[in-house]
C-alpha atoms as a PDB file:
ATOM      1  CA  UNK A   1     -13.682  -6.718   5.554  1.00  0.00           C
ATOM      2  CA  UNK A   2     -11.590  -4.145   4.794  1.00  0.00           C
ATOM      3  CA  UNK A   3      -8.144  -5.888   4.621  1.00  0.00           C
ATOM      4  CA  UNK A   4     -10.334  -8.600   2.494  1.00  0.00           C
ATOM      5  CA  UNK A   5     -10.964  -5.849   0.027  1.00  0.00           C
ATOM      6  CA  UNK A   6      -7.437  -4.620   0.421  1.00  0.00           C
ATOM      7  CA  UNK A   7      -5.866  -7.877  -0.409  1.00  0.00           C
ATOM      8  CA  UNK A   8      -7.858  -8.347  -3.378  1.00  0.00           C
ATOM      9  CA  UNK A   9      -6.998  -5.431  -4.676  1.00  0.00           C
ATOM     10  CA  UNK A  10      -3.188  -6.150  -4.310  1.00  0.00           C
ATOM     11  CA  UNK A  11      -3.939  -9.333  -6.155  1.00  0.00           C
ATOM     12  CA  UNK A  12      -5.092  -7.223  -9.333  1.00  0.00           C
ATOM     13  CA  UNK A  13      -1.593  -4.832  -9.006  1.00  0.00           C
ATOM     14  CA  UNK A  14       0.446  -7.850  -8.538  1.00  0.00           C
ATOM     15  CA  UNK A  15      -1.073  -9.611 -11.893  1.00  0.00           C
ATOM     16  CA  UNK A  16      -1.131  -6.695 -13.995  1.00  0.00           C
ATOM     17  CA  UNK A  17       2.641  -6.558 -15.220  1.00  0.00           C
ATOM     18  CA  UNK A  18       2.873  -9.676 -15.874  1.00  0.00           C
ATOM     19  CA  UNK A  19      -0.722 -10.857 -16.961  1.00  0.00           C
ATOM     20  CA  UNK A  20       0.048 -11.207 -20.481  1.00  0.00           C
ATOM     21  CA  UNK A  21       2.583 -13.359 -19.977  1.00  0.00           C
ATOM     22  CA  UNK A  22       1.163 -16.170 -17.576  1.00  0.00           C
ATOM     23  CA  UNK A  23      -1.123 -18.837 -17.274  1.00  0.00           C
ATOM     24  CA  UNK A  24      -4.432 -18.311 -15.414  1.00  0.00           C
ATOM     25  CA  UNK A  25      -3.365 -21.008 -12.331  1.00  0.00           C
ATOM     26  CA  UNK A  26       0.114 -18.780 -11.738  1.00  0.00           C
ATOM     27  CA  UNK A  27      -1.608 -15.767 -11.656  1.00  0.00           C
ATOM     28  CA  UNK A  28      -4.329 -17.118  -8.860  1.00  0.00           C
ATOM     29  CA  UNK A  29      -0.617 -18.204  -6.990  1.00  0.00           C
ATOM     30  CA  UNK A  30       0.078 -14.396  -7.866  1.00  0.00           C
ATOM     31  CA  UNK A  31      -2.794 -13.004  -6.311  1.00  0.00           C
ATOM     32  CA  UNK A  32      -3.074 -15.389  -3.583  1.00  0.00           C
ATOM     33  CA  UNK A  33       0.742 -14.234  -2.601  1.00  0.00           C
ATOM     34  CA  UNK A  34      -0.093 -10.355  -2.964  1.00  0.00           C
ATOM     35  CA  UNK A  35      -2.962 -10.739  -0.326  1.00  0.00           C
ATOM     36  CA  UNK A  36      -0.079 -11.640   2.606  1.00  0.00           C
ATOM     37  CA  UNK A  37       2.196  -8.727   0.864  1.00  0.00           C
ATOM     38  CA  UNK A  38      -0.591  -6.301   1.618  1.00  0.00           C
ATOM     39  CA  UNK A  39      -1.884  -7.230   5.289  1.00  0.00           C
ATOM     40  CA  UNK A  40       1.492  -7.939   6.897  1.00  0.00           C
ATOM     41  CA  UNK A  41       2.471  -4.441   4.728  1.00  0.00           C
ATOM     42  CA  UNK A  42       0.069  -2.450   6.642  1.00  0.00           C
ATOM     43  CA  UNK A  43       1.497  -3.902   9.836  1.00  0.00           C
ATOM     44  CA  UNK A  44       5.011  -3.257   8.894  1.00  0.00           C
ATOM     45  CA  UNK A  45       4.296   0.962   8.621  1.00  0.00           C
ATOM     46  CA  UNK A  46       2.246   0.752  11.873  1.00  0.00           C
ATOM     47  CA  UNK A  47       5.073  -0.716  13.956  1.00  0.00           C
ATOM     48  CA  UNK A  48       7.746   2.368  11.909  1.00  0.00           C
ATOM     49  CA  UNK A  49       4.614   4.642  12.579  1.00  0.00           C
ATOM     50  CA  UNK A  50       4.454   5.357   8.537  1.00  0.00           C
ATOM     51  CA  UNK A  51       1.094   7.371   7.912  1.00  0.00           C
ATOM     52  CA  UNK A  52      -0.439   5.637   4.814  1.00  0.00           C
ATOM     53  CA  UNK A  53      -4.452   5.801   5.499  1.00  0.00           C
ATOM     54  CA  UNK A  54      -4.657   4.761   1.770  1.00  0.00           C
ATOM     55  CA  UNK A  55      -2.514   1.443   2.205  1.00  0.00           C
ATOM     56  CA  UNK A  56      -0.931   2.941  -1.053  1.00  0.00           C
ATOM     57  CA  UNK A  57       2.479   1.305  -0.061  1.00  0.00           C
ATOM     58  CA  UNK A  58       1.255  -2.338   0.689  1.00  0.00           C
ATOM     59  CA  UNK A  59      -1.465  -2.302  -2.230  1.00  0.00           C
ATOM     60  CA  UNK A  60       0.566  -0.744  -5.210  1.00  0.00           C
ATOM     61  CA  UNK A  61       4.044  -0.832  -3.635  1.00  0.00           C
ATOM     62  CA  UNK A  62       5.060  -4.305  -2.278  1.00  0.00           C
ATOM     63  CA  UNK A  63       1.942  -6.114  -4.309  1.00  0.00           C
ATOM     64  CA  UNK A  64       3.905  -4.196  -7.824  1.00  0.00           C
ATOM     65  CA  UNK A  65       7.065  -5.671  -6.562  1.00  0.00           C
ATOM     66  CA  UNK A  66       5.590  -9.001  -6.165  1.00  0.00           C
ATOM     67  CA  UNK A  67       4.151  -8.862  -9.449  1.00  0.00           C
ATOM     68  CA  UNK A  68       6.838  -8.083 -11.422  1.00  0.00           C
ATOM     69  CA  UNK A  69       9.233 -10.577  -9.566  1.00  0.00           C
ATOM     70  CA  UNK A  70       6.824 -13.457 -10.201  1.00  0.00           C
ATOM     71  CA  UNK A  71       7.241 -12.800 -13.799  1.00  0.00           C
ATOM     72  CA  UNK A  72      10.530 -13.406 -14.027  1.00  0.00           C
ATOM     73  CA  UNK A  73       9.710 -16.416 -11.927  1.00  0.00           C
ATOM     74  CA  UNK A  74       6.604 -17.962 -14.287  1.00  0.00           C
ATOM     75  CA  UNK A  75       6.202 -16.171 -17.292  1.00  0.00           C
ATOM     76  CA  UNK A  76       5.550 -18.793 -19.956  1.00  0.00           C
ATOM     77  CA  UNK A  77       7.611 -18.494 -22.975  1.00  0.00           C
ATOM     78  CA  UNK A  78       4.979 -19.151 -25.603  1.00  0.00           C
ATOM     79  CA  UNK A  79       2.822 -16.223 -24.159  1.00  0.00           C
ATOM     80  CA  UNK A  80       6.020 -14.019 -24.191  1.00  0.00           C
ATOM     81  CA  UNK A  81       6.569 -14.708 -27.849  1.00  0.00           C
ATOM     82  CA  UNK A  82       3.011 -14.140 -28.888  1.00  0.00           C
ATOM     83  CA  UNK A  83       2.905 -10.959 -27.243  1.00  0.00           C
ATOM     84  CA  UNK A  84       6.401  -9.507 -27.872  1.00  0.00           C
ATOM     85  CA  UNK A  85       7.557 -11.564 -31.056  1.00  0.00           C
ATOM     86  CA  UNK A  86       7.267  -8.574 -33.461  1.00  0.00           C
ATOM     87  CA  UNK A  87      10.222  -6.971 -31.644  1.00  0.00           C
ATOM     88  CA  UNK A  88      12.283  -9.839 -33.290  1.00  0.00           C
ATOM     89  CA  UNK A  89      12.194 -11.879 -30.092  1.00  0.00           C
ATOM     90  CA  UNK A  90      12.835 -15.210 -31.007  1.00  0.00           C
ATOM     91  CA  UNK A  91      12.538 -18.255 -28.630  1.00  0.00           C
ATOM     92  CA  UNK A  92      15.399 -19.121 -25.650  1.00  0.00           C
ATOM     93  CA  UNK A  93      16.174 -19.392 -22.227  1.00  0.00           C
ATOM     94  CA  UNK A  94      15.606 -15.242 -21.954  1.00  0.00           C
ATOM     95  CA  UNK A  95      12.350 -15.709 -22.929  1.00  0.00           C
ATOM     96  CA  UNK A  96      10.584 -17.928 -20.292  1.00  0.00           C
ATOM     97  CA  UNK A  97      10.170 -17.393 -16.528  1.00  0.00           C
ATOM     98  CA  UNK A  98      12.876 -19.114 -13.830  1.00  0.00           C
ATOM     99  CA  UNK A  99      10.490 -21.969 -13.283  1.00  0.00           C
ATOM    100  CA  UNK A 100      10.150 -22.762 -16.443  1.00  0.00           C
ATOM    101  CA  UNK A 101      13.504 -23.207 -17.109  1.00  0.00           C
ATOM    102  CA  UNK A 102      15.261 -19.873 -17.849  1.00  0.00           C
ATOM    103  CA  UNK A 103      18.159 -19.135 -16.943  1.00  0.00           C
ATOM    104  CA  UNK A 104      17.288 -15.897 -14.807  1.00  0.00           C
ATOM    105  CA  UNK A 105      18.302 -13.308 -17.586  1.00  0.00           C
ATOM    106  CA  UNK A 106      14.113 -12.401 -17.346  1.00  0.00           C
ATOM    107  CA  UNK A 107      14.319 -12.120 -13.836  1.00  0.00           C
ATOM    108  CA  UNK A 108      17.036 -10.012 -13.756  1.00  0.00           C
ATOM    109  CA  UNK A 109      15.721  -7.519 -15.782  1.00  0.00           C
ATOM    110  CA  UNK A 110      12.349  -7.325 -13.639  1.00  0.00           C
ATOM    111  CA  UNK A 111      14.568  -6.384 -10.578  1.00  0.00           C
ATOM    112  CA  UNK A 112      16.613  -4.034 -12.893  1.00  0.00           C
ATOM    113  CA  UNK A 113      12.929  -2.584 -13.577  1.00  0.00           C
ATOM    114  CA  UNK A 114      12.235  -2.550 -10.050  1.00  0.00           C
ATOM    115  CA  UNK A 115      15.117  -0.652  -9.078  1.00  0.00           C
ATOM    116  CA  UNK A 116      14.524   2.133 -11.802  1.00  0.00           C
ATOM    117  CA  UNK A 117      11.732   2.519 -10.508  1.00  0.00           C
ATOM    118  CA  UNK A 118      11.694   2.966  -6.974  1.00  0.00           C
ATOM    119  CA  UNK A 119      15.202   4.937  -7.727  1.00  0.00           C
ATOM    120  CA  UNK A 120      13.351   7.322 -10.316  1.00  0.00           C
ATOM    121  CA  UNK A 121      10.412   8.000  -7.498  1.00  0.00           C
ATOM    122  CA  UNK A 122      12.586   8.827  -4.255  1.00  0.00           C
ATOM    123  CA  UNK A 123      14.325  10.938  -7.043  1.00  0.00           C
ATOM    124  CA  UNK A 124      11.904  13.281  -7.655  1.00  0.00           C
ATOM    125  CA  UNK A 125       9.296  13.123  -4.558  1.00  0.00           C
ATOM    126  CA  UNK A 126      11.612  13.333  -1.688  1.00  0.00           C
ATOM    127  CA  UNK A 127      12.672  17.062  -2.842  1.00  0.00           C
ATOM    128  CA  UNK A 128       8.594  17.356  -3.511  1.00  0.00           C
ATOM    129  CA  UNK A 129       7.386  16.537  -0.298  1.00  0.00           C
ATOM    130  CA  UNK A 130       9.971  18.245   1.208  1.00  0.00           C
ATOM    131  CA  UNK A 131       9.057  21.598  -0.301  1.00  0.00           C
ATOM    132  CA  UNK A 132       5.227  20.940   0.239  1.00  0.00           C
ATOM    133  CA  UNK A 133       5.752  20.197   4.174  1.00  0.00           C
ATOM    134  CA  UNK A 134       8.524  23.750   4.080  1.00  0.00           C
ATOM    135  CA  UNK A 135       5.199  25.306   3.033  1.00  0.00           C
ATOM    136  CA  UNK A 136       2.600  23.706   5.195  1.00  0.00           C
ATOM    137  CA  UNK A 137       1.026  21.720   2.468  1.00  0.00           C
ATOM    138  CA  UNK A 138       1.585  18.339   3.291  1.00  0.00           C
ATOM    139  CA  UNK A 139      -0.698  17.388   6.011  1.00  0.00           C
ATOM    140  CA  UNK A 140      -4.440  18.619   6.465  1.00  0.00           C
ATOM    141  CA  UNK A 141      -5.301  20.265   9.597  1.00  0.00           C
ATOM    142  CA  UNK A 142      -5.270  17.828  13.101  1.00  0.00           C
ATOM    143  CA  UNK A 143      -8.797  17.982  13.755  1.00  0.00           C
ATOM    144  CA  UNK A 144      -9.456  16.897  10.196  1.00  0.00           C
ATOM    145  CA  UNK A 145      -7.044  14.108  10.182  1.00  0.00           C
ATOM    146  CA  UNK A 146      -8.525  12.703  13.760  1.00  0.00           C
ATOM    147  CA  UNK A 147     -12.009  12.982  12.253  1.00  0.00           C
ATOM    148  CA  UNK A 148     -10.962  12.304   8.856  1.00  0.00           C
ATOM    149  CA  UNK A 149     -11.395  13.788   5.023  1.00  0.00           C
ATOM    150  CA  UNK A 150     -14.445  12.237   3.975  1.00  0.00           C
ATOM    151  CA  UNK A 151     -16.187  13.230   7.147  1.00  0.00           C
ATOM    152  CA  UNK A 152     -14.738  16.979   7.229  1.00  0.00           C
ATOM    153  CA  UNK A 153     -15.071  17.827   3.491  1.00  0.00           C
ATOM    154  CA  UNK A 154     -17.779  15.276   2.121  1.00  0.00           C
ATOM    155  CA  UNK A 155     -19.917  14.193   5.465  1.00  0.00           C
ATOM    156  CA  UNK A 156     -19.443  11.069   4.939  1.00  0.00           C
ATOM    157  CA  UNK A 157     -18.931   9.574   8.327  1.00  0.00           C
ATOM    158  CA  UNK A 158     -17.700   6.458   9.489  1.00  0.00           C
ATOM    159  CA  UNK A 159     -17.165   4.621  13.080  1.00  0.00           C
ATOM    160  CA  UNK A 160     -14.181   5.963  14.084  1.00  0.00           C
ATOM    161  CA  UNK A 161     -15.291   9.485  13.309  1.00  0.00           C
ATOM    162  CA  UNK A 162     -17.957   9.587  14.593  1.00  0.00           C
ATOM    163  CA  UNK A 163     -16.422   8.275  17.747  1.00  0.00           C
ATOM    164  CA  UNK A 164     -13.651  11.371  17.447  1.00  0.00           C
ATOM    165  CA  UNK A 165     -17.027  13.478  16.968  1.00  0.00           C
ATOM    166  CA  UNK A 166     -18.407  12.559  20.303  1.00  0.00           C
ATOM    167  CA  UNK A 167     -15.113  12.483  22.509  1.00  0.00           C
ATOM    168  CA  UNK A 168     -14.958  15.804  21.291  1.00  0.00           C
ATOM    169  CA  UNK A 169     -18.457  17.003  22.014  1.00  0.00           C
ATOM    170  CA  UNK A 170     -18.203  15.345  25.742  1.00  0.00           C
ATOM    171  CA  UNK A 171     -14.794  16.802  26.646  1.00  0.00           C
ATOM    172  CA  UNK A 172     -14.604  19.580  24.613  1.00  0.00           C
ATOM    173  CA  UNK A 173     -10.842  19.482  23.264  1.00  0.00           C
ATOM    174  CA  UNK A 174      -9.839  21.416  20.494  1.00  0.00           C
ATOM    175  CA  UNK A 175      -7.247  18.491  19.024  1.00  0.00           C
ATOM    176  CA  UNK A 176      -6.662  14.821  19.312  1.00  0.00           C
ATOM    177  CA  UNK A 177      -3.840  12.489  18.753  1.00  0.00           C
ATOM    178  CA  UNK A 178      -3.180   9.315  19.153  1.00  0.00           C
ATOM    179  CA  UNK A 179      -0.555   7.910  22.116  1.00  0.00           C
ATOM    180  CA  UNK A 180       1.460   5.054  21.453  1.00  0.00           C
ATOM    181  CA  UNK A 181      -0.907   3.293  23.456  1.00  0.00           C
ATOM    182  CA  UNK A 182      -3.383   3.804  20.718  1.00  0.00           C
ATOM    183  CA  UNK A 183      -5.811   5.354  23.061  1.00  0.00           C
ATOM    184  CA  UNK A 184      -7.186   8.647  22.087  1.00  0.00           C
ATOM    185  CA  UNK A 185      -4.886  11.566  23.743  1.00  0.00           C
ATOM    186  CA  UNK A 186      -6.085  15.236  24.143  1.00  0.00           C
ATOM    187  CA  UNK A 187      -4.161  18.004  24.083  1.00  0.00           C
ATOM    188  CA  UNK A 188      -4.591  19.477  27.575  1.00  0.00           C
ATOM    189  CA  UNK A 189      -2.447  16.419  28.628  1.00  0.00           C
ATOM    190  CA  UNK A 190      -5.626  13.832  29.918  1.00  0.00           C
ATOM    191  CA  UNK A 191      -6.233  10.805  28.851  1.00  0.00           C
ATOM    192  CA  UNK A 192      -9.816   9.495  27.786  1.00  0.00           C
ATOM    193  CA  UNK A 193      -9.759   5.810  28.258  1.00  0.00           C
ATOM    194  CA  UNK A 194     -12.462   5.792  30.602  1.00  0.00           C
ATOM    195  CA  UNK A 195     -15.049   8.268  27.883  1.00  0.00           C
ATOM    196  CA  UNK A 196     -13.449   6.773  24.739  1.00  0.00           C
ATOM    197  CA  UNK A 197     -13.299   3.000  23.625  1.00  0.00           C
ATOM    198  CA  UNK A 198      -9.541   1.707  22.457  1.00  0.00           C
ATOM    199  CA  UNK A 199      -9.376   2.527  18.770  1.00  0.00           C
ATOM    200  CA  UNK A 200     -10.960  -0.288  16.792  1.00  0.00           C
ATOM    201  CA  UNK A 201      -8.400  -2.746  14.899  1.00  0.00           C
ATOM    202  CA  UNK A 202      -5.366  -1.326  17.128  1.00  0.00           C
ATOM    203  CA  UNK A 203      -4.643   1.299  14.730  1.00  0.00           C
ATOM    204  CA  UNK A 204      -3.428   4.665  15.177  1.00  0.00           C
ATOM    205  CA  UNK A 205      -4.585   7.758  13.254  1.00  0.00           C
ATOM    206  CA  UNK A 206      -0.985   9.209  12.850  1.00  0.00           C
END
C-alpha cells in the first residue's frame, strides 16, 4: 500500500512541470512512468545503503527528472503558445515536444534545467550537511531512529515500532541496528532472530 501511495505521488511531481503544456493522455503516460521511477528508486538506495525514510529522492528526485524530460519529449506546441505566447514566442520547431516533431532544442533546455538544478543543490547542501553532522545535528538519536520519530516524539506507533518496542522490552538492549542481513542486531554483539521476526518488506532502518 505504501509504495501504491508512493508511486502516485511521483505521478503528481512528474506532471507538474510540464502540466501546462500537455495533453491529458501524455500526462497519464507521465504518471504511469513516474510510478516505476519511484519503486525501483527506493530499491536502488537500499542496495547503496542511502538512508531516505521519506523516499524524498525517488518521489521528488527521479519522478522531477522524469517530468521535466517528458516535456521536452510531448509538450504540445499549441499549449506552449497559449501559455507562454506573451513572451513573444511565436510558433516553430522550439516550441513543440520531440514527438511532436521538434527538433530537440525544447529538450535540451529541460536537461540544461536539470543540470542547474541538481548542480545548484549539491552546491550549497553538501557544505550544509557537512557542518550539521561536524556538530551532531544530522541524525536523531539511535534508539529514536530504530523506533522511529513519530513514535518517539508524537506516539504515533506503527508495526515496526512497536516490534523495536518489544525486542527491547524482552532483551533489554539499550540500541539497535540493523545487520546487512536485515535482521535486528543489538549492541552487546547477539543476534535476535529467534525473539524478533525478519524486518517486514526486507528493509533496513539505516
Amino acid at each position: 500500500m505504501l509504495e501504491i501511495c508512493n508511486g502516485l505521488l511521483g505521478g503528481l511531481v512528474a506532471i507538474t512541470s510540464g502540466c501546462a503544456v500537455v495533453e491529458p493522455w501524455a500526462a497519464v503516460i507521465c504518471g504511469a512512468i513516474a510510478a516505476p521511477c519511484v519503486v525501483y528508486g527506493e530499491q536502488l538506495l537500499i542496495r547503496f545503503k542511502v538512508d531516505d525514510p521519506a523516499s524524498s529522492f525517488s518521489i521528488h528526485g527521479l519522478s522531477g527528472i522524469w517530468g521535466m524530460i517528458f516535456v521536452g519529449l510531448l509538450a504540445k506546441q499549441e499549449y506552449i503558445l497559449e501559455a507562454y505566447s506573451e513572451n513573444g514566442r511565436t510558433a516553430s520547431s522550439a516550441t513543440m515536444g520531440l514527438l511532436y516533431g521538434g527538433h530537440g532544442q525544447l529538450l535540451l533546455c529541460q536537461v540544461i534545467a536539470i543540470v542547474v538544478n541538481i548542480s545548484w543543490v549539491v552546491f550549497w547542501m553538501i557544505p550544509f550537511f557537512m557542518l550539521l553532522n561536524k556538530l551532531g545535528l544530522l541524525r536523531v538519536p539511535v534508539d529514536a531512529e530504530a523506533v522511529g520519530i513519530d513514535a518517539m516524539q508524537m506516539g504515533q506507533t506503527s508495526k515496526e515500532s512497536d516490534l523495536i518496542s518489544s525486542a527491547k522490552s524482552v532483551v533489554g538492549m539499550s540500541a539497535i541496528e540493523v545487520s546487512n542481513d536485515q535482521y535486528i542486531n543489538f549492541n552487546n554483539g547477539g543476534m535476535a532472530k529467534n525473539e524478533v521476526a525478519q524486518v517486514s518488506s526486507g528493509k533496513q532502518w539505516f
